[in-house]
PDB file of N, CA and C in Angstrom:
ATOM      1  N   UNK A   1     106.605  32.506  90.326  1.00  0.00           N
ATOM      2  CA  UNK A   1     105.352  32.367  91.038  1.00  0.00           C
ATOM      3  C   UNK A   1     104.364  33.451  90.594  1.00  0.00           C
ATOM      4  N   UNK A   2     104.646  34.375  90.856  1.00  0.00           N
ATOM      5  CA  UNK A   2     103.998  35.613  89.979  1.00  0.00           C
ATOM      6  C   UNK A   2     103.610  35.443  88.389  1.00  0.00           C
ATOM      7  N   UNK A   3     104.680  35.087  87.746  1.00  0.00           N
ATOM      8  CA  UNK A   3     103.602  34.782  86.047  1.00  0.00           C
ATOM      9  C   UNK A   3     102.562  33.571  86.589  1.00  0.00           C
ATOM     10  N   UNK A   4     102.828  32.166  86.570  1.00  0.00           N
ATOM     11  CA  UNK A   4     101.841  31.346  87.142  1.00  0.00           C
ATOM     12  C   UNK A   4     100.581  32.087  88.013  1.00  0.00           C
ATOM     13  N   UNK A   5     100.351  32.964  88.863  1.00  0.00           N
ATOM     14  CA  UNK A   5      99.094  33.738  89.385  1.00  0.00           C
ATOM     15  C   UNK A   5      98.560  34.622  88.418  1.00  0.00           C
ATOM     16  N   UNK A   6      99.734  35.395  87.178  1.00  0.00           N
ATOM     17  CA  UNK A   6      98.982  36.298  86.231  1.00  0.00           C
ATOM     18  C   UNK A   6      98.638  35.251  85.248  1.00  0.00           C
ATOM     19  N   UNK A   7      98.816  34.115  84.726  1.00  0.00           N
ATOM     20  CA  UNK A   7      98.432  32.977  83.665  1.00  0.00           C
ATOM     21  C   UNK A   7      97.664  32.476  84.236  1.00  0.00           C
ATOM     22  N   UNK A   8      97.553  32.683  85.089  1.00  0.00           N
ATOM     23  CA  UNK A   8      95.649  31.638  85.919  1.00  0.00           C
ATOM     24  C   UNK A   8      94.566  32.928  86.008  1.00  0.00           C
ATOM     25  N   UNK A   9      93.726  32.469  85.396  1.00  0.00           N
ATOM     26  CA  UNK A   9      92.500  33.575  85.671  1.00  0.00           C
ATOM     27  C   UNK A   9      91.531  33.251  86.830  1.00  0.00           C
ATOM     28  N   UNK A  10      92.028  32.152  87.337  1.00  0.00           N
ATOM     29  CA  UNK A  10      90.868  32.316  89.149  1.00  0.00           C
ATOM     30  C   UNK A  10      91.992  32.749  90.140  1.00  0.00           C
ATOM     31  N   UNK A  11      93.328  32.182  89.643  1.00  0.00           N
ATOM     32  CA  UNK A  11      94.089  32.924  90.801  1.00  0.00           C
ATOM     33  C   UNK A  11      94.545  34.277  90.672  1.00  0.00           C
ATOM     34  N   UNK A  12      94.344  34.838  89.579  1.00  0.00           N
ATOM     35  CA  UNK A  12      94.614  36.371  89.154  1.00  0.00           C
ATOM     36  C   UNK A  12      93.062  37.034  90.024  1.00  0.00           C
ATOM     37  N   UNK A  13      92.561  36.189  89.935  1.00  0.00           N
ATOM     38  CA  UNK A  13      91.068  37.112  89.919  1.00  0.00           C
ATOM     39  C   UNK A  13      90.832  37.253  91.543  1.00  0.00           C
ATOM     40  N   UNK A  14      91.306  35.943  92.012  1.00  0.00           N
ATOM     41  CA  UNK A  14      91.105  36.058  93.325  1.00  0.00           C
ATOM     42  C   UNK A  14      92.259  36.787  93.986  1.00  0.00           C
ATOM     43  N   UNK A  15      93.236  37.078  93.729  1.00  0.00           N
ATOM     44  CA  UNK A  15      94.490  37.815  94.063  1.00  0.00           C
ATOM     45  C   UNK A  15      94.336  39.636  94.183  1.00  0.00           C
ATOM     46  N   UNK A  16      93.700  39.921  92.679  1.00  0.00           N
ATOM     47  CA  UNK A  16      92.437  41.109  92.906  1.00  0.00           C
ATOM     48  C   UNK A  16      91.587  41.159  93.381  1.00  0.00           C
ATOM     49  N   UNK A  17      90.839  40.699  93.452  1.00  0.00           N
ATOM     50  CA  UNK A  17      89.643  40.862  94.641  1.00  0.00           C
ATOM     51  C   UNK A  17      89.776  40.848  95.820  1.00  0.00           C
ATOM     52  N   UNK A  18      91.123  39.980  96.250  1.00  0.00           N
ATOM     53  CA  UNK A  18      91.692  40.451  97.810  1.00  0.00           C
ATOM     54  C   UNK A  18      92.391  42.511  97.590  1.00  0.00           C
ATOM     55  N   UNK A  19      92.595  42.639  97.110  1.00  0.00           N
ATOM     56  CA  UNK A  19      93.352  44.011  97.212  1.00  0.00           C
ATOM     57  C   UNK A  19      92.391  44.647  96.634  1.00  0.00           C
ATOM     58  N   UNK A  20      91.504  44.585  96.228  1.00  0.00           N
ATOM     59  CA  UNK A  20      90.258  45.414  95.896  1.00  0.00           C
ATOM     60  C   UNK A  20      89.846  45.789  98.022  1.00  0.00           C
ATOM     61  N   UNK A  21      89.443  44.553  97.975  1.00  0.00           N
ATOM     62  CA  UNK A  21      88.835  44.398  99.258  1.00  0.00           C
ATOM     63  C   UNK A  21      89.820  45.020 100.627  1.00  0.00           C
ATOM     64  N   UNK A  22      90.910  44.924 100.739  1.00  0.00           N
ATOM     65  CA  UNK A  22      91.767  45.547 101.234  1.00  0.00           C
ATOM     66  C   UNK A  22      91.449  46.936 101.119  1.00  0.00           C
ATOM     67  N   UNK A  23      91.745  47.600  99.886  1.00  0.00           N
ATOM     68  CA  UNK A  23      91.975  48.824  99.869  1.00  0.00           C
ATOM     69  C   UNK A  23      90.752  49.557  99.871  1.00  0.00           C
ATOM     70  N   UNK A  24      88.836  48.533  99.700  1.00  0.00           N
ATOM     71  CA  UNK A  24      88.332  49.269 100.254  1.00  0.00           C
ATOM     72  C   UNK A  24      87.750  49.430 101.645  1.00  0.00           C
ATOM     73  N   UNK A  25      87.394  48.153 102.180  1.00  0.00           N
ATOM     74  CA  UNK A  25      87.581  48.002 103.568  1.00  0.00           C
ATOM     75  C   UNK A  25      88.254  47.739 104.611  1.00  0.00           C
ATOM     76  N   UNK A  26      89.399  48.182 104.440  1.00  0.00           N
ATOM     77  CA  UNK A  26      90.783  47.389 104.886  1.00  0.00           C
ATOM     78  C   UNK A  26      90.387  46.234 105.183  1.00  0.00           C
ATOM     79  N   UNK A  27      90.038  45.007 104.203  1.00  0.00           N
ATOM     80  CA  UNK A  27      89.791  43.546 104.615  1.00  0.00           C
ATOM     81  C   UNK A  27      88.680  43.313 104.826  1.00  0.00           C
ATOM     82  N   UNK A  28      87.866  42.411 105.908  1.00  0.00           N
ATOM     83  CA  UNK A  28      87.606  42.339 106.589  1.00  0.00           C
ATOM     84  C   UNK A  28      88.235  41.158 108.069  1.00  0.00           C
ATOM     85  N   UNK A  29      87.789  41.725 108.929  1.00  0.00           N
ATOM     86  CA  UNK A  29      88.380  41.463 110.096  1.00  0.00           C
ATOM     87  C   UNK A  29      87.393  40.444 110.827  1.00  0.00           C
ATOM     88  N   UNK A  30      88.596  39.154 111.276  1.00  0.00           N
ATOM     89  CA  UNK A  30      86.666  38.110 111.655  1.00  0.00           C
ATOM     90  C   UNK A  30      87.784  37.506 113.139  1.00  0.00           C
ATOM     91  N   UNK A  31      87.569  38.423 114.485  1.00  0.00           N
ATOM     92  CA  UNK A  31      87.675  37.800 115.155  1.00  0.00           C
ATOM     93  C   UNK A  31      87.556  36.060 115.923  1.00  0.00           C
ATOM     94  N   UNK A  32      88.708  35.890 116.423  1.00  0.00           N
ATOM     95  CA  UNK A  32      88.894  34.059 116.839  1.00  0.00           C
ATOM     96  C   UNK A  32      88.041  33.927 118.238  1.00  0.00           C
ATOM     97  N   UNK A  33      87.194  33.327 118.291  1.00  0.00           N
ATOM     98  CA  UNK A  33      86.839  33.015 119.836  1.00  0.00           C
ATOM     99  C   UNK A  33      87.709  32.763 120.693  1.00  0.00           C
ATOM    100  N   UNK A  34      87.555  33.343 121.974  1.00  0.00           N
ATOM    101  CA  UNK A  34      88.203  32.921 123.095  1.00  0.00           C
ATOM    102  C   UNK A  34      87.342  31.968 123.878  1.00  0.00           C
ATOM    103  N   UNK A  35      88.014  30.833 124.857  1.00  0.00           N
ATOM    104  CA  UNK A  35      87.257  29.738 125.356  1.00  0.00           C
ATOM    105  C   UNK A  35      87.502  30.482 126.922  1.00  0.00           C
ATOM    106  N   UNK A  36      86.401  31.046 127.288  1.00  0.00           N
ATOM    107  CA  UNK A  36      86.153  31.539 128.877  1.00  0.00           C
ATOM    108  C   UNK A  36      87.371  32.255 128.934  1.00  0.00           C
ATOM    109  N   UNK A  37      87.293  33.283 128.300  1.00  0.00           N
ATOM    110  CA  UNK A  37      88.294  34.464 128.262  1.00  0.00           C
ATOM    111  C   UNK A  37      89.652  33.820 128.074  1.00  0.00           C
ATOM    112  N   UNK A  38      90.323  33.132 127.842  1.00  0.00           N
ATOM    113  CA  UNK A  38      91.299  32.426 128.184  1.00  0.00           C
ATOM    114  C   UNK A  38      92.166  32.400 126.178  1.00  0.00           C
ATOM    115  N   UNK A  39      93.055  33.112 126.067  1.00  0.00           N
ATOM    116  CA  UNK A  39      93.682  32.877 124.362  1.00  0.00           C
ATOM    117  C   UNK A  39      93.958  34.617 124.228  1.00  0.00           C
ATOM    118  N   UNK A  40      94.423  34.769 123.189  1.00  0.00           N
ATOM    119  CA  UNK A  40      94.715  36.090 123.071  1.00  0.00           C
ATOM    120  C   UNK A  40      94.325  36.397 121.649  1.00  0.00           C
ATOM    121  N   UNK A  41      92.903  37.523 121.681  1.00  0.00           N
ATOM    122  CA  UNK A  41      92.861  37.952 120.795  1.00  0.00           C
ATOM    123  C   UNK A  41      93.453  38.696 119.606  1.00  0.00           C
ATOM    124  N   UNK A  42      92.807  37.712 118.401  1.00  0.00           N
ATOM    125  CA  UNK A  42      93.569  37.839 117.773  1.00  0.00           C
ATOM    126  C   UNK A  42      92.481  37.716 116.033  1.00  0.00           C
ATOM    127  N   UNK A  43      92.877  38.668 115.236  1.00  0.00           N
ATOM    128  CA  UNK A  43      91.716  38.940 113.963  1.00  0.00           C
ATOM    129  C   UNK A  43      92.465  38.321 112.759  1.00  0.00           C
ATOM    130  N   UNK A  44      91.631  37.944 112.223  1.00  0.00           N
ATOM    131  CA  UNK A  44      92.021  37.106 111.237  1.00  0.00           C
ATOM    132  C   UNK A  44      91.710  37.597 109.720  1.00  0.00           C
ATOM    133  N   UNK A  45      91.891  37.818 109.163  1.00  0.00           N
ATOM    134  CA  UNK A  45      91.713  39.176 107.863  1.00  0.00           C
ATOM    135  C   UNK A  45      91.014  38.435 106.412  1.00  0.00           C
ATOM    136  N   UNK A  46      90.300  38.363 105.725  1.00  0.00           N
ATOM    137  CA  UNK A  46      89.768  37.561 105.005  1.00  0.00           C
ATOM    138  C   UNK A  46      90.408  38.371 103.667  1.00  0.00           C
ATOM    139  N   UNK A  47      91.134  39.129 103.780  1.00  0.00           N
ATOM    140  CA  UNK A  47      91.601  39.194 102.546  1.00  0.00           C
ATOM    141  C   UNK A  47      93.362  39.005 102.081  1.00  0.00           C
ATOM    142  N   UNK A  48      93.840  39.219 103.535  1.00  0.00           N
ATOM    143  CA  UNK A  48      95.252  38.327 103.631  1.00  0.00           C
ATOM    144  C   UNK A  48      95.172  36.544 103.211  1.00  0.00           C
ATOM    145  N   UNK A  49      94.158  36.101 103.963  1.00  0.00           N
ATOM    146  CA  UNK A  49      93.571  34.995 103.623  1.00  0.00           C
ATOM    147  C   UNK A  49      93.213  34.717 101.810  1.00  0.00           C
ATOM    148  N   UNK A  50      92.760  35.161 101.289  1.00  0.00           N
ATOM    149  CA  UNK A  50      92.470  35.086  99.842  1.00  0.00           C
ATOM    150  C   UNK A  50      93.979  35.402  99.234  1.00  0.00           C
ATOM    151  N   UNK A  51      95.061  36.246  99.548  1.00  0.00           N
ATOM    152  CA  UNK A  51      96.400  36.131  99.113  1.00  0.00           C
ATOM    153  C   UNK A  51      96.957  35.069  99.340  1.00  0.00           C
ATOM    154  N   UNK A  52      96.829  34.656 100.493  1.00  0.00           N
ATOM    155  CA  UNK A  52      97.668  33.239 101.031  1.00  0.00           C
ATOM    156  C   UNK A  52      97.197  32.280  99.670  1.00  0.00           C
ATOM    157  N   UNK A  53      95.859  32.332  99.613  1.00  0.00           N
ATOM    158  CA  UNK A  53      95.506  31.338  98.823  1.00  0.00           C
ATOM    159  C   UNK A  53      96.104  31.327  97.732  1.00  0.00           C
ATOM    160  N   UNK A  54      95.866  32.734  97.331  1.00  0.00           N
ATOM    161  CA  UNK A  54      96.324  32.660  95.633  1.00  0.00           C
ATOM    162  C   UNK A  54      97.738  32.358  95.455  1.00  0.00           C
ATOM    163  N   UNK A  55      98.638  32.453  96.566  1.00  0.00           N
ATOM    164  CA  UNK A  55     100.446  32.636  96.543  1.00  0.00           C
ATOM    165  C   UNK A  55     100.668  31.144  96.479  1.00  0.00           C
ATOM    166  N   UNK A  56      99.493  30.420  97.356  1.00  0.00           N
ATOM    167  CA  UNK A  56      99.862  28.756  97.038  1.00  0.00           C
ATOM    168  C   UNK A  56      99.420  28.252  96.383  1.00  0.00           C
ATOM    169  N   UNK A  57      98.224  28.949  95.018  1.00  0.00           N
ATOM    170  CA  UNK A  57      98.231  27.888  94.309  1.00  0.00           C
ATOM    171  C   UNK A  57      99.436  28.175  93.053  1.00  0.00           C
ATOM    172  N   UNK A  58     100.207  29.357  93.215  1.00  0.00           N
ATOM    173  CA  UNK A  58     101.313  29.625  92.527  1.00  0.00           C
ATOM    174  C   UNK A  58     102.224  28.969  92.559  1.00  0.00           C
ATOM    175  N   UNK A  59     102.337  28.472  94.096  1.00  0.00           N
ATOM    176  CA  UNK A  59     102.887  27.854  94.393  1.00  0.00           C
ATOM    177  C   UNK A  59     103.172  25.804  94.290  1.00  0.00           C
ATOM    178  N   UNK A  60     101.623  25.542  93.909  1.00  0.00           N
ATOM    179  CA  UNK A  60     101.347  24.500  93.370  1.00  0.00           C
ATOM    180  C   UNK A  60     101.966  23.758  91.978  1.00  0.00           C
ATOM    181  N   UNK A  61     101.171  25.245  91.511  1.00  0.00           N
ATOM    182  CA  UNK A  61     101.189  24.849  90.130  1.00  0.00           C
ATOM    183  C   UNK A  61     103.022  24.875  89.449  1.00  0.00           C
ATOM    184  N   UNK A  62     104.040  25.449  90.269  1.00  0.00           N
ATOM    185  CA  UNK A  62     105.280  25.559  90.116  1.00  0.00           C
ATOM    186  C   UNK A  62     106.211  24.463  91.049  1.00  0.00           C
ATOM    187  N   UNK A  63     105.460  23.439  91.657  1.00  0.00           N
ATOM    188  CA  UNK A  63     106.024  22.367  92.653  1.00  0.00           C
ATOM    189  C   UNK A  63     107.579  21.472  91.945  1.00  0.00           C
ATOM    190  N   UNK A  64     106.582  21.342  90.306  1.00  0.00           N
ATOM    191  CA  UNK A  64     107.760  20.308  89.862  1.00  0.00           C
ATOM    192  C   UNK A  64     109.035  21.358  89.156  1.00  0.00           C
ATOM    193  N   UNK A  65     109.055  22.706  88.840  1.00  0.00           N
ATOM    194  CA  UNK A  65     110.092  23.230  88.301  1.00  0.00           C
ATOM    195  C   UNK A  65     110.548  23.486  89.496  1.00  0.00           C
ATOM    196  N   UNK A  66     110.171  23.809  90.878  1.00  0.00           N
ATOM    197  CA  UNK A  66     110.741  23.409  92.195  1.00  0.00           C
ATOM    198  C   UNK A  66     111.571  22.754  92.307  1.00  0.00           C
ATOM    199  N   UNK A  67     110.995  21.222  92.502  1.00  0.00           N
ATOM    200  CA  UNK A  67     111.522  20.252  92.700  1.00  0.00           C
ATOM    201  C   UNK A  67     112.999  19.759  91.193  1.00  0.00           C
ATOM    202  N   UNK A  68     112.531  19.994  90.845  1.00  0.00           N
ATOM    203  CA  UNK A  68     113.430  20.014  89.130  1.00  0.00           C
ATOM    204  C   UNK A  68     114.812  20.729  89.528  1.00  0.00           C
ATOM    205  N   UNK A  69     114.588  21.901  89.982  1.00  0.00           N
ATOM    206  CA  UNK A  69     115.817  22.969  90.086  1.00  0.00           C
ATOM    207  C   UNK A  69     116.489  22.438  91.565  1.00  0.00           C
ATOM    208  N   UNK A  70     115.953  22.121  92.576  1.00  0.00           N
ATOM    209  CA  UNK A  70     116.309  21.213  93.755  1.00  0.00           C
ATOM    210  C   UNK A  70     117.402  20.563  92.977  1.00  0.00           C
ATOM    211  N   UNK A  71     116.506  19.123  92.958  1.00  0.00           N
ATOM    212  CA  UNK A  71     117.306  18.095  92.164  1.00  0.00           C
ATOM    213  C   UNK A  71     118.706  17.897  91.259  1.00  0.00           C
ATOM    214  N   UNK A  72     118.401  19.790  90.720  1.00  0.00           N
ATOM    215  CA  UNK A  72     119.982  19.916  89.573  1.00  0.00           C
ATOM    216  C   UNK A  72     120.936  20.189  90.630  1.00  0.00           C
ATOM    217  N   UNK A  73     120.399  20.618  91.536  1.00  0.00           N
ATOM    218  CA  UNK A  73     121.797  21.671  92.487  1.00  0.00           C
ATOM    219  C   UNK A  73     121.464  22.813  92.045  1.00  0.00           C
ATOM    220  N   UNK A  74     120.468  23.656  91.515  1.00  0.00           N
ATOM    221  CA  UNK A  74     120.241  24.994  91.197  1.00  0.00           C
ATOM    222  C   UNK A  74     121.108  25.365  89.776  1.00  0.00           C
ATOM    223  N   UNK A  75     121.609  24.363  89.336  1.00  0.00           N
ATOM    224  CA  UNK A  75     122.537  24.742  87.793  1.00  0.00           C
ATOM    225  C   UNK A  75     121.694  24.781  86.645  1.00  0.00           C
ATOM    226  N   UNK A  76     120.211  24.853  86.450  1.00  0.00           N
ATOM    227  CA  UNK A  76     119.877  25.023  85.639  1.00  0.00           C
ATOM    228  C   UNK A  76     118.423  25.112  85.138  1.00  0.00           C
TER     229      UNK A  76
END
């Protein structure tokens, strides 16, 4: 999963720019509305968010050697 994010240059790029952004603003932080006080606050990080992204399109782009190694029983 990791070579597939360093062999993509939007998901490399966006994978850095989350940890850029991290390490200089720790993130940013985008609070969830509450409906008449009622839910438990809770912040939502826009640069955890940009990792998520980049980890699944690693994750995409590696579905069928996934599914491939499934399929053997893991033998190969």
């Amino acid at each position: 999963m990791a070579a597939s994010i360093a062999n993509n240059p939007i998901l490399y790029g966006i994978y850095k720019t989350a940890n850029m952004l991290s390490d200089t603003v720790n993130g940013i932080n985008i609070g969830t509305p509450l409906v008449m006080g009622s839910g438990m606050p809770v912040a939502i990080n826009i640069a955890d968010l940009m990792r998520v992204g980049a980890l699944s399109g690693g994750i995409l782009s590696n579905i069928g050697n996934i599914a491939s190694g499934i399929g053997s029983g893991g033998s190969g």
